[in-house]
N, C-alpha and C. Protein backbone atom coordinates (compact mmCIF):
# COMPACT_ATOMS: atom_id res chain seq x y z
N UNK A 1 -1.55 10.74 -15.06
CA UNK A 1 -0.48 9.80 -15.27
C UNK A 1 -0.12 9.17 -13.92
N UNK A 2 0.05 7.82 -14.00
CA UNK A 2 0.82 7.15 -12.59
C UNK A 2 1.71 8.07 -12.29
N UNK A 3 2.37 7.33 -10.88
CA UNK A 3 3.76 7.79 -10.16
C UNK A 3 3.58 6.59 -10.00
N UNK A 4 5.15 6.79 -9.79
CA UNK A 4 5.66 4.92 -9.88
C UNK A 4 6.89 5.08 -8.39
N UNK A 5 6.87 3.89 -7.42
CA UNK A 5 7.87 4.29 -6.64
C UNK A 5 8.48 2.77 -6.82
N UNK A 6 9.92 2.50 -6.40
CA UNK A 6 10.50 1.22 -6.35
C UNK A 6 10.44 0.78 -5.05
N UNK A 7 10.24 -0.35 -5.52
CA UNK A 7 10.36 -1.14 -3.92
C UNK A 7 11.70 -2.65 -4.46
N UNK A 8 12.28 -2.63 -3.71
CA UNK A 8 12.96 -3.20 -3.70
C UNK A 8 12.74 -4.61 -2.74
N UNK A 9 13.57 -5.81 -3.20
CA UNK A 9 13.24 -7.49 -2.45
C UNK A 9 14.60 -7.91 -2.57
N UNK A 10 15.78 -8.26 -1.81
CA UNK A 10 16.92 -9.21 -1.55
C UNK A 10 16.39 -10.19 -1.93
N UNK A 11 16.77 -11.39 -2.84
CA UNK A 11 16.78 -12.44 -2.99
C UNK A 11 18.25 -13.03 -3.27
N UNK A 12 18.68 -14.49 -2.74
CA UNK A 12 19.70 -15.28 -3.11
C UNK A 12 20.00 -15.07 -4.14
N UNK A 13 21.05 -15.07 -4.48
CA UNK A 13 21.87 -15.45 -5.87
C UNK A 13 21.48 -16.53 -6.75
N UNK A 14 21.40 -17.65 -5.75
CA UNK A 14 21.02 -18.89 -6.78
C UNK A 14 19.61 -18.66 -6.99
N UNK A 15 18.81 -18.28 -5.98
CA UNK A 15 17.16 -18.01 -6.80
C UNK A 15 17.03 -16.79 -7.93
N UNK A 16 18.00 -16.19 -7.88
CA UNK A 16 17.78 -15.42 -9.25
C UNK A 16 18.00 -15.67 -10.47
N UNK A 17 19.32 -16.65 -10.24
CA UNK A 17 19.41 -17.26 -11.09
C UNK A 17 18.48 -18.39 -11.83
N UNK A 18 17.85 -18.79 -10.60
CA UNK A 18 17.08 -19.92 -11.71
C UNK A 18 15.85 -19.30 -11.92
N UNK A 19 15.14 -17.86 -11.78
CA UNK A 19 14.41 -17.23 -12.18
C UNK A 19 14.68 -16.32 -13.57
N UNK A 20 15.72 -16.57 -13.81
CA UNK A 20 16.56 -16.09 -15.40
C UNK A 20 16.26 -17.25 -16.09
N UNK A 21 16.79 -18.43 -15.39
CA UNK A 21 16.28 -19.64 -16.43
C UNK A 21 15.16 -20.08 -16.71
N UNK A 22 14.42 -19.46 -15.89
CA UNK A 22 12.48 -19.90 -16.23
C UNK A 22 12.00 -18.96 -16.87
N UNK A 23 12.65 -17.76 -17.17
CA UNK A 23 12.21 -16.79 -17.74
C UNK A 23 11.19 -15.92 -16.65
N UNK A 24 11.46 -15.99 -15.49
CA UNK A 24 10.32 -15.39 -14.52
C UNK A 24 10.75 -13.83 -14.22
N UNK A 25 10.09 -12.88 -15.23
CA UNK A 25 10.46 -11.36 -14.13
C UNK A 25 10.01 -10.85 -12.58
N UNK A 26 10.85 -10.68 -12.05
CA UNK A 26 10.76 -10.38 -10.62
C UNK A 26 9.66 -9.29 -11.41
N UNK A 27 9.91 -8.00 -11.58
CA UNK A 27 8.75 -6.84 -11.14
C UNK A 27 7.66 -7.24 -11.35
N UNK A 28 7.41 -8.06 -12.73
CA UNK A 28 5.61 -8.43 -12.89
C UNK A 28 5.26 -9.29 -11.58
N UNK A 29 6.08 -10.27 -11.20
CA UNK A 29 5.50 -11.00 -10.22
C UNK A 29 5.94 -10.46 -8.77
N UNK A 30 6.27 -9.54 -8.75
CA UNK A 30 6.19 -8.90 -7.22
C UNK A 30 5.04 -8.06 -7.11
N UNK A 31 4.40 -7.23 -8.56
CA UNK A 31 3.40 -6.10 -9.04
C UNK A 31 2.16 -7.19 -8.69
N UNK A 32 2.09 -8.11 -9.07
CA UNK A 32 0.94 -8.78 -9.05
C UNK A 32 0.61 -9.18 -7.50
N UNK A 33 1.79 -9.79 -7.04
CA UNK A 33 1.34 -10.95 -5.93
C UNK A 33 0.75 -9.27 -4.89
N UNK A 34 1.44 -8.28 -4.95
CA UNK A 34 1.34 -7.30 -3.99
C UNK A 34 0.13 -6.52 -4.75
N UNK A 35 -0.32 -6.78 -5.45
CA UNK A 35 -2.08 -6.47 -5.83
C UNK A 35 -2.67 -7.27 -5.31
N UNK A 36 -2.36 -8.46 -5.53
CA UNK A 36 -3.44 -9.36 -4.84
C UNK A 36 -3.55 -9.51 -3.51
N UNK A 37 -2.16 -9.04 -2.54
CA UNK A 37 -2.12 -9.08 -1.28
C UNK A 37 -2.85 -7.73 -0.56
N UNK A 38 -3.15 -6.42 -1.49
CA UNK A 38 -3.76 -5.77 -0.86
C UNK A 38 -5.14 -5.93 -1.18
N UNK A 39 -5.50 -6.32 -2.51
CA UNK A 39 -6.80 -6.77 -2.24
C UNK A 39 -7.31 -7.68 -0.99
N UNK A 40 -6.85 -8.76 -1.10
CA UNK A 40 -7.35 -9.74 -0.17
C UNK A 40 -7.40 -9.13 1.37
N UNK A 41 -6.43 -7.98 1.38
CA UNK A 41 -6.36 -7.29 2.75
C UNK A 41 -7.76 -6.20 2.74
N UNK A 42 -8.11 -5.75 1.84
CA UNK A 42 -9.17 -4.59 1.91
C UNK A 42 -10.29 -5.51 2.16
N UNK A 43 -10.36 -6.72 1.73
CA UNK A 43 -11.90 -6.89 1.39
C UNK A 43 -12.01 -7.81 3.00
N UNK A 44 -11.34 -8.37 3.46
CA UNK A 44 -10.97 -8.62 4.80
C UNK A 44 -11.59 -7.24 5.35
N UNK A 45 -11.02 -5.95 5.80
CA UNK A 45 -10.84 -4.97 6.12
C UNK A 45 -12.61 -4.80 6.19
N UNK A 46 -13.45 -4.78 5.15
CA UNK A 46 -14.66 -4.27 4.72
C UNK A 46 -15.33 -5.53 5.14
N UNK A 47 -14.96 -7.10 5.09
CA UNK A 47 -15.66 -8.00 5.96
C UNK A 47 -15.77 -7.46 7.05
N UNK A 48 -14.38 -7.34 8.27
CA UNK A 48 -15.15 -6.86 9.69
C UNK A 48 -15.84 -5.62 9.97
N UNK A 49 -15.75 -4.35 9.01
CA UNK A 49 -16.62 -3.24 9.33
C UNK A 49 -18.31 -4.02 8.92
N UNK A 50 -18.33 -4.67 8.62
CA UNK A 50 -19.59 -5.37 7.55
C UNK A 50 -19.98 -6.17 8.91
N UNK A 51 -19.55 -7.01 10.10
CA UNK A 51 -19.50 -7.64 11.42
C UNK A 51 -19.51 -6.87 12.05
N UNK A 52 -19.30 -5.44 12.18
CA UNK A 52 -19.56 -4.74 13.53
C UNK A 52 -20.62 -4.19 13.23
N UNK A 53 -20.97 -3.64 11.70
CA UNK A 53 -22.11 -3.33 11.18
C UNK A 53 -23.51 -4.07 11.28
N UNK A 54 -23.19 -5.31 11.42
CA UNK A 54 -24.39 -6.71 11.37
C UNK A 54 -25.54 -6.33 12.60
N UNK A 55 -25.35 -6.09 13.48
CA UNK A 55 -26.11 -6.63 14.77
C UNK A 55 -27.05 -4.82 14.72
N UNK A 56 -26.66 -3.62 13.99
CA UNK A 56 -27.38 -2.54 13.90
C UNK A 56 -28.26 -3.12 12.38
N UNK A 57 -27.80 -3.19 11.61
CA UNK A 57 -28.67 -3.52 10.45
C UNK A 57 -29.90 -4.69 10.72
N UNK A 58 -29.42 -5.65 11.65
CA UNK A 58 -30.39 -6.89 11.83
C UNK A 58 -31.49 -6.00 12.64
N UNK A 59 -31.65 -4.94 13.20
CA UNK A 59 -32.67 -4.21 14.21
C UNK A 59 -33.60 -3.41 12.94
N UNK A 60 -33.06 -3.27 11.65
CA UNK A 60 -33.77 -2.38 10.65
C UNK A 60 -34.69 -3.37 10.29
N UNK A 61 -35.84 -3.70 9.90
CA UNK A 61 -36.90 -4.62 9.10
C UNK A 61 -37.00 -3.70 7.50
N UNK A 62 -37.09 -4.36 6.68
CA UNK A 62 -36.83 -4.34 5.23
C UNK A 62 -38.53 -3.28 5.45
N UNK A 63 -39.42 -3.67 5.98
CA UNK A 63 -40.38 -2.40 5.78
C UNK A 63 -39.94 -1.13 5.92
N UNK A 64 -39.06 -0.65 7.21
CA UNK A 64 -38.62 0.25 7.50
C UNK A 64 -37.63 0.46 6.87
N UNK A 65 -36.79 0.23 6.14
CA UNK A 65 -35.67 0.65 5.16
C UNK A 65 -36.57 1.11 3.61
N UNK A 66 -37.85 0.60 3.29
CA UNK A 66 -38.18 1.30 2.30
C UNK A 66 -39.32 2.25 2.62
N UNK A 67 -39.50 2.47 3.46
CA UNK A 67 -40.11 3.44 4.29
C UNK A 67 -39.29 4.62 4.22
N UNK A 68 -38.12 4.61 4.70
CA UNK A 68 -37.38 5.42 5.02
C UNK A 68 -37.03 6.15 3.58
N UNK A 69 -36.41 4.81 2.24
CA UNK A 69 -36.45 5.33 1.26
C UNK A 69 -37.27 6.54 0.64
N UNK A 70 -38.30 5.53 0.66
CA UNK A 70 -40.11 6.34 0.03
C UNK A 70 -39.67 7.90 0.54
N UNK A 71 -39.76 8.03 1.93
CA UNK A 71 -39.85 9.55 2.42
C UNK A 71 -38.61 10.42 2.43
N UNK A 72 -37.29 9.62 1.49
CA UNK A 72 -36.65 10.81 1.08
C UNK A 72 -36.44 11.30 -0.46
N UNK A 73 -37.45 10.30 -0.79
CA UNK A 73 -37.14 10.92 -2.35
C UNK A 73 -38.62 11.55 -2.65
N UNK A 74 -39.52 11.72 -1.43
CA UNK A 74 -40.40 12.30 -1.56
C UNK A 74 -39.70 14.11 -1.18
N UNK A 75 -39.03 13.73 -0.42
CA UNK A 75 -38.95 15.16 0.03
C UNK A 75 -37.75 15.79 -1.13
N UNK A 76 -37.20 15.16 -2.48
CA UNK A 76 -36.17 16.16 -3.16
C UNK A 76 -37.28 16.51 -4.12
């Protein structure tokens, strides 16, 4: 089962109000935008390990990576 923690956001008076009149719920749209903000942060995150990673992988030649394969599934 989840755990759920609150996070709380101050907003103006008058913007809440006219978020009552649009029918807009704060939690779905704070739940979402802050999914999408940590996504966009991880995959960022895994771009630059993926850039420091680049310049060792460019030294491997695709022979030698299935080379390497071949001789470990020979040895299970």
């Amino acid at each position: 089962m989840a755990r759920y923690v609150t996070v709380s956001a101050k907003v103006p008076s008058e913007l809440r109000e006219r978020m009552r009149e649009l029918g807009i719920r704060a939690s779905q749209l704070l739940r979402r935008a802050i999914e999408e903000e940590v996504r966009r942060r991880e995959i960022d995150r895994i771009k630059a390990s993926i850039q420091e990673l680049k310049p060792a992988l460019e030294r491997v030649t695709v022979e030698e990576a299935v080379r390497s394969i071949r001789q470990d599934r020979e040895r299970r």
